[in-house]
Protein backbone atom coordinates (compact mmCIF):
# COMPACT_ATOMS: atom_id res chain seq x y z
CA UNK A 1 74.24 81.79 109.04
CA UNK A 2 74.01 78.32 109.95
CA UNK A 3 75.74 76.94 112.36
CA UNK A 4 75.36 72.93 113.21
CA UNK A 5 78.65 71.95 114.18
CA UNK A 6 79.38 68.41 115.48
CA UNK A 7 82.81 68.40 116.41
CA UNK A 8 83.35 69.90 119.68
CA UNK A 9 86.64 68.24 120.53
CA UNK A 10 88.98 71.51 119.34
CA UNK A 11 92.26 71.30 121.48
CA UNK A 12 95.90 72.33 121.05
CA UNK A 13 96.91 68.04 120.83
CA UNK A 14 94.71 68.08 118.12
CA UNK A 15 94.16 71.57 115.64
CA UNK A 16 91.54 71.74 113.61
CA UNK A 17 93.57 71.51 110.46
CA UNK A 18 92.35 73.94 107.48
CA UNK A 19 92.91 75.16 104.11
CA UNK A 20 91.62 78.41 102.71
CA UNK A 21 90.79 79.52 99.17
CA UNK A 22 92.11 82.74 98.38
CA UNK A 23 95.20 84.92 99.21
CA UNK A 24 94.08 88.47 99.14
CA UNK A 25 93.60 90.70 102.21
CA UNK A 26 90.84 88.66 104.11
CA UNK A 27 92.98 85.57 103.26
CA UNK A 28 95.77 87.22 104.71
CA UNK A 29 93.76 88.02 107.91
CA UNK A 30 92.30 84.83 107.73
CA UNK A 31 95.78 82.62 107.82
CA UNK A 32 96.80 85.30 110.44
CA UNK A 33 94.23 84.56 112.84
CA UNK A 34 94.55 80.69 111.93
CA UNK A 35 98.64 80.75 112.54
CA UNK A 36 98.53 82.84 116.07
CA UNK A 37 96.06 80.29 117.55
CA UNK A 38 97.39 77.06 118.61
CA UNK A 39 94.14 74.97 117.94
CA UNK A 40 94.00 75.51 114.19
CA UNK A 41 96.66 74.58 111.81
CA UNK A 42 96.92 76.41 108.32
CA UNK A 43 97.81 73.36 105.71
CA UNK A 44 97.20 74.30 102.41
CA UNK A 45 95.91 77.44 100.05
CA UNK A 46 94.94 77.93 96.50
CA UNK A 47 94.82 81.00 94.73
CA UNK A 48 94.04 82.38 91.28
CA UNK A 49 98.08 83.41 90.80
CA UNK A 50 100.61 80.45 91.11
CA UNK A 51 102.95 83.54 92.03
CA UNK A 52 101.10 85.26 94.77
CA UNK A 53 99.48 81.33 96.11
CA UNK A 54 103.59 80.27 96.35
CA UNK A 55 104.61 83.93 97.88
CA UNK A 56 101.58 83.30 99.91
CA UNK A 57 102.12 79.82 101.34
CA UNK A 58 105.82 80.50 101.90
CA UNK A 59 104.81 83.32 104.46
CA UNK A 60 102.85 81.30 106.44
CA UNK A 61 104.15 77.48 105.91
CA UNK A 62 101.62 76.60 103.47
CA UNK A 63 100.98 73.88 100.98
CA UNK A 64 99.88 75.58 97.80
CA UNK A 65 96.83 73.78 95.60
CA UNK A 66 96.45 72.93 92.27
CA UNK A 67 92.95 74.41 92.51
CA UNK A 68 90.67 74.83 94.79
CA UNK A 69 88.76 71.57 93.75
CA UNK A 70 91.90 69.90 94.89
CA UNK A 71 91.91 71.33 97.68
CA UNK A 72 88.57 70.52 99.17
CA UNK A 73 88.45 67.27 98.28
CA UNK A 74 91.74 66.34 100.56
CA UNK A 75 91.13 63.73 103.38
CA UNK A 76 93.22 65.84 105.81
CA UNK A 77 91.32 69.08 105.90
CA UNK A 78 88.50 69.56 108.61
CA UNK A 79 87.40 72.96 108.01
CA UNK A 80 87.43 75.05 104.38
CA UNK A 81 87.90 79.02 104.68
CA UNK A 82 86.50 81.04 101.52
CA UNK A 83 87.91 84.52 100.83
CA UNK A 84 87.75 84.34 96.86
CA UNK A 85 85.81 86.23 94.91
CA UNK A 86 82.41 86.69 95.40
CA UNK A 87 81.65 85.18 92.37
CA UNK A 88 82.76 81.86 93.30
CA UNK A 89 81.80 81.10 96.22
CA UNK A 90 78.83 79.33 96.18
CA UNK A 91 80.19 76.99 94.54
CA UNK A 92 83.09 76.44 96.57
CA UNK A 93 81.10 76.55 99.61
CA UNK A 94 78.77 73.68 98.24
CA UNK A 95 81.95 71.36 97.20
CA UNK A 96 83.10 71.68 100.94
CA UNK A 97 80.26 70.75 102.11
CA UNK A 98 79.66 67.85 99.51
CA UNK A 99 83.60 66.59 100.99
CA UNK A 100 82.16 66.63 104.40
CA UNK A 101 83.96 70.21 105.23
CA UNK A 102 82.84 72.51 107.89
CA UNK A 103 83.17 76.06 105.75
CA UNK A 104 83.85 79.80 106.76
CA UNK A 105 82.76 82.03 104.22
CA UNK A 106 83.04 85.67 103.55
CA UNK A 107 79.98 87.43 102.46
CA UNK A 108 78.33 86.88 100.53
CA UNK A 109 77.13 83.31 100.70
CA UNK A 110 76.49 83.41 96.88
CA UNK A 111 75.33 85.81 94.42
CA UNK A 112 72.14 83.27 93.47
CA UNK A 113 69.63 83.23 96.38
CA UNK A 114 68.31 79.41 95.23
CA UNK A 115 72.21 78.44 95.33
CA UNK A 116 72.54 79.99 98.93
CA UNK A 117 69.60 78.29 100.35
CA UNK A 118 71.05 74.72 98.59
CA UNK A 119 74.03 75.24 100.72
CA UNK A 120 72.21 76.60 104.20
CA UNK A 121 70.28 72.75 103.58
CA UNK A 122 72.87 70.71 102.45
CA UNK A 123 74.98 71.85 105.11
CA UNK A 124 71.96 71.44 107.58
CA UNK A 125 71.76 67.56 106.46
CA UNK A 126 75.67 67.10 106.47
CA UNK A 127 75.91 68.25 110.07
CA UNK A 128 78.32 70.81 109.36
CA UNK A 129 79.31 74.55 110.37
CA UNK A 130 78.55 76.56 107.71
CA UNK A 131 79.50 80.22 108.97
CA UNK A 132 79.43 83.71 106.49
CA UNK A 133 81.65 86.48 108.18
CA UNK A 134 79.88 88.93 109.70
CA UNK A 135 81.99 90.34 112.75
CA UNK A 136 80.45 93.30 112.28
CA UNK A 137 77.20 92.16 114.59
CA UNK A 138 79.90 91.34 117.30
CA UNK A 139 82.05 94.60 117.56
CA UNK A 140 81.72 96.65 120.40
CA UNK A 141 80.25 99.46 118.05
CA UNK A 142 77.25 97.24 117.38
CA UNK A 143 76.74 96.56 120.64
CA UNK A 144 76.61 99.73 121.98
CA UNK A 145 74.28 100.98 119.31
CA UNK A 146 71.87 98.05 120.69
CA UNK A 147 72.60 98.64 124.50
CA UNK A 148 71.82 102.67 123.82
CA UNK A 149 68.40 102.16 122.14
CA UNK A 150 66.21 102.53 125.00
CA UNK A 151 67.89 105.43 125.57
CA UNK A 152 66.57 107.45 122.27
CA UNK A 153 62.61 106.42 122.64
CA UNK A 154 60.75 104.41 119.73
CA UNK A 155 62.79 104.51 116.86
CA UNK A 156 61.17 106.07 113.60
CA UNK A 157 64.20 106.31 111.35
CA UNK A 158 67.78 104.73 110.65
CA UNK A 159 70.42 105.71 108.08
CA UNK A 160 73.90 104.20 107.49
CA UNK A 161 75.94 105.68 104.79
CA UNK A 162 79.24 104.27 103.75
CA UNK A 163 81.13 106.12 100.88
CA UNK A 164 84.77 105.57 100.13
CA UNK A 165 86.68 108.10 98.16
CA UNK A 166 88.89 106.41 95.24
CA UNK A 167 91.32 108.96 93.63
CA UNK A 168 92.06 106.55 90.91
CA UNK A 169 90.24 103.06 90.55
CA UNK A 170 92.53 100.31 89.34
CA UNK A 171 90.71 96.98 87.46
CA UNK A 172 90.23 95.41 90.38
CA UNK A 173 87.45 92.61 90.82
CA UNK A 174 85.66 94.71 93.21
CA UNK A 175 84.93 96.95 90.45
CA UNK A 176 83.56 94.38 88.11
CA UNK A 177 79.99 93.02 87.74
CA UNK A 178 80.97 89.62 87.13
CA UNK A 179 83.16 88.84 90.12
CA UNK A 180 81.73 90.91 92.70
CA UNK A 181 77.68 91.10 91.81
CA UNK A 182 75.20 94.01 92.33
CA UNK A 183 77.35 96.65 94.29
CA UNK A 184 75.09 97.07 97.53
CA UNK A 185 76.65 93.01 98.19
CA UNK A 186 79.16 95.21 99.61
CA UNK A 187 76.92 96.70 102.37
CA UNK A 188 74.93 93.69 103.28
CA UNK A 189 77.02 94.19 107.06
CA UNK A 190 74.93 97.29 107.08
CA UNK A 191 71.79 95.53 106.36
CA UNK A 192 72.22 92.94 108.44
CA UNK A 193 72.88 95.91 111.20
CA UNK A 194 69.40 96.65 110.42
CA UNK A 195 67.30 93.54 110.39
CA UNK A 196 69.52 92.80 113.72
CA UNK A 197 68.24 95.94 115.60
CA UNK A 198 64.94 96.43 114.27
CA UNK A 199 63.68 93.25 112.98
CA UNK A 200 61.34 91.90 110.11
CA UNK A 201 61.58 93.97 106.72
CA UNK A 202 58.15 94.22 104.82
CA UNK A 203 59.23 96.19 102.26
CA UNK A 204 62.83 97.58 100.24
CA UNK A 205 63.40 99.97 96.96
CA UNK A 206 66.65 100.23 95.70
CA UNK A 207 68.00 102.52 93.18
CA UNK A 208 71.82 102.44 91.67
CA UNK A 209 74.05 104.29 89.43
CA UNK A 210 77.29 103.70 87.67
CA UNK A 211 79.94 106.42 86.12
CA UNK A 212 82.51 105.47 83.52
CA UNK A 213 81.75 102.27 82.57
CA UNK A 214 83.36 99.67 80.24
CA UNK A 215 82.31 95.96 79.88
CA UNK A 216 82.22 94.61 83.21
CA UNK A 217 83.56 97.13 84.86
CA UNK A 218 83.22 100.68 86.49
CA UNK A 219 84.84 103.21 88.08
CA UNK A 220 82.36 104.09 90.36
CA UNK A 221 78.64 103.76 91.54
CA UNK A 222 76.18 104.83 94.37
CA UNK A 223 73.36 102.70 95.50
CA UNK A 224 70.62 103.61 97.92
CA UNK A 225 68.14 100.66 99.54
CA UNK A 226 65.08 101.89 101.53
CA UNK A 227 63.42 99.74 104.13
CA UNK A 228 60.65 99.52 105.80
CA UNK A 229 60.00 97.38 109.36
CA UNK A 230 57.51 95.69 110.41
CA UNK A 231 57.91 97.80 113.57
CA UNK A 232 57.46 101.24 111.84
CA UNK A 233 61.42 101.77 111.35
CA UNK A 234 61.77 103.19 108.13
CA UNK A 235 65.59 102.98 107.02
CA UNK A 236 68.63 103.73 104.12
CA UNK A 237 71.50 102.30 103.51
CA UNK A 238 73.71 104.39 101.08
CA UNK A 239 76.80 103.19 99.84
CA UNK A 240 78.92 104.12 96.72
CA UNK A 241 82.69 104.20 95.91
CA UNK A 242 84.93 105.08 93.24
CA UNK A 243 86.03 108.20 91.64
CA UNK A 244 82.84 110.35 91.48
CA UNK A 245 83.36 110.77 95.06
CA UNK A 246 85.70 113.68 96.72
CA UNK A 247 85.11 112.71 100.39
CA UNK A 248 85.11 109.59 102.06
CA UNK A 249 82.10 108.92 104.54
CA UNK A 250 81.05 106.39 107.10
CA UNK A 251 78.21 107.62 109.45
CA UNK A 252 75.09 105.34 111.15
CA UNK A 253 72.27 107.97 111.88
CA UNK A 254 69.28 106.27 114.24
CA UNK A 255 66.34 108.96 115.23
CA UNK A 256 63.87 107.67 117.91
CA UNK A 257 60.81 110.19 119.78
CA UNK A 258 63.38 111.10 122.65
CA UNK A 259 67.03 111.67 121.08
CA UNK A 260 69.46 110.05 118.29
């Protein structure tokens, strides 16, 4: 998201040398990527389990943290990966940054919009990469949606619906308000599809809904946002997981005047 990156001296005699906050699946693909490429060098992790951060480290030659306050404030690190929950990471992102860090960040940037824009600044005045992770805009999928538009006309209408079938939710943070924020976080890729291909938004109405839930946490829930462009596009984004659903679904719809 931004993107002001100062160092531009990357080479194999001298890896960028990193440490990464987290140790679930995207840290896993994270310190994956990081180990197989010769200009990086994983050096430490911190996790929320001492047992999974030391089963962690030990499978890819890892330091394990304290915390992940420790972490960022070490002299040796150049570049800060987040892939904690999405509750935290604002504020790790900003204590990077405050340690002179560049940062890579899942999505979202933060679950406060005023705390988000802080960092997008701070990390403007720092002179540091601040990145969020969204690969999504650079698959070949994506691309070949935009190379094919000209193809259907003047779009009028857009839908991307992502549904995943859960026979049996465990208490996982992804199910909680708490640690993972308003549900449709998980479908700002989608959005972002959106804004990419069809520009300025002027207006959006969301609706959600919830089944089985407990303090902080639900089985499952459905959430719809409607946008309109400045262009005309009028678009929804569905997406919903959990129990309640019986079939898993994952389909982007775009109608223009000559085809879709």
């Amino acid at each position: 998201m931004t993107n002001i990156d100062t160092r531009s001296d990357f080479s194999v005699n001298s890896p960028i040398r990193v440490g990464i906050v987290g140790t679930g699946f995207a840290a896993k693909l994270r310190a994956e990527t990081l180990q197989a490429d010769a200009r990086s060098h994983l050096v430490t992790v911190a996790g929320h389990s001492p047992e999974k951060t030391a089963a962690f480290c030990q499978e890819f030659g890892a330091e394990a943290a304290v915390s992940w306050r420790k972490l960022v404030e070490r002299d040796d690190l150049e570049l800060i990966v987040v892939c904690t929950v999405n509750r935290d990471h604002g504020a790790i992102v900003r204590a990077a940054l405050e340690n002179d860090k560049h940062v890579v960040v899942e999505y979202p940037l933060s679950l406060d919009v005023s705390e988000a824009e802080s960092a997008i600044e701070l990390a403007t005045q720092k002179q540091k990469l601040l990145h969020i992770e969204h690969i999504e805009l650079l698959g070949g999928l994506h691309q070949a949606i935009k190379a094919s538009l000209p193809l259907i006309g003047k779009v009028f209408y857009a839908r991307y619906v992502t549904i995943t079938s859960v026979r049996s939710v465990p208490e996982r943070w992804t199910y909680q308000h708490s640690l993972f924020g308003f549900p449709l976080v998980g479908a700002i890729s989608r959005l972002h599809r959106f804004t990419d291909l069809f520009g300025e938004v002027t207006s959006v109405n969301c609706q959600s809904q919830f089944w089985d839930t407990r303090p902080d946490f639900y089985k499952a829930c459905l959430c719809n946002a409607q946008l309109r462009f400045a262009n005309g596009v009028f678009a929804e984004a569905v997406y919903g997981k959990g129990e309640t659903f019986w079939q898993s679904e994952n389909v982007f719809t775009i109608m223009g005047k000559t085809g879709h």
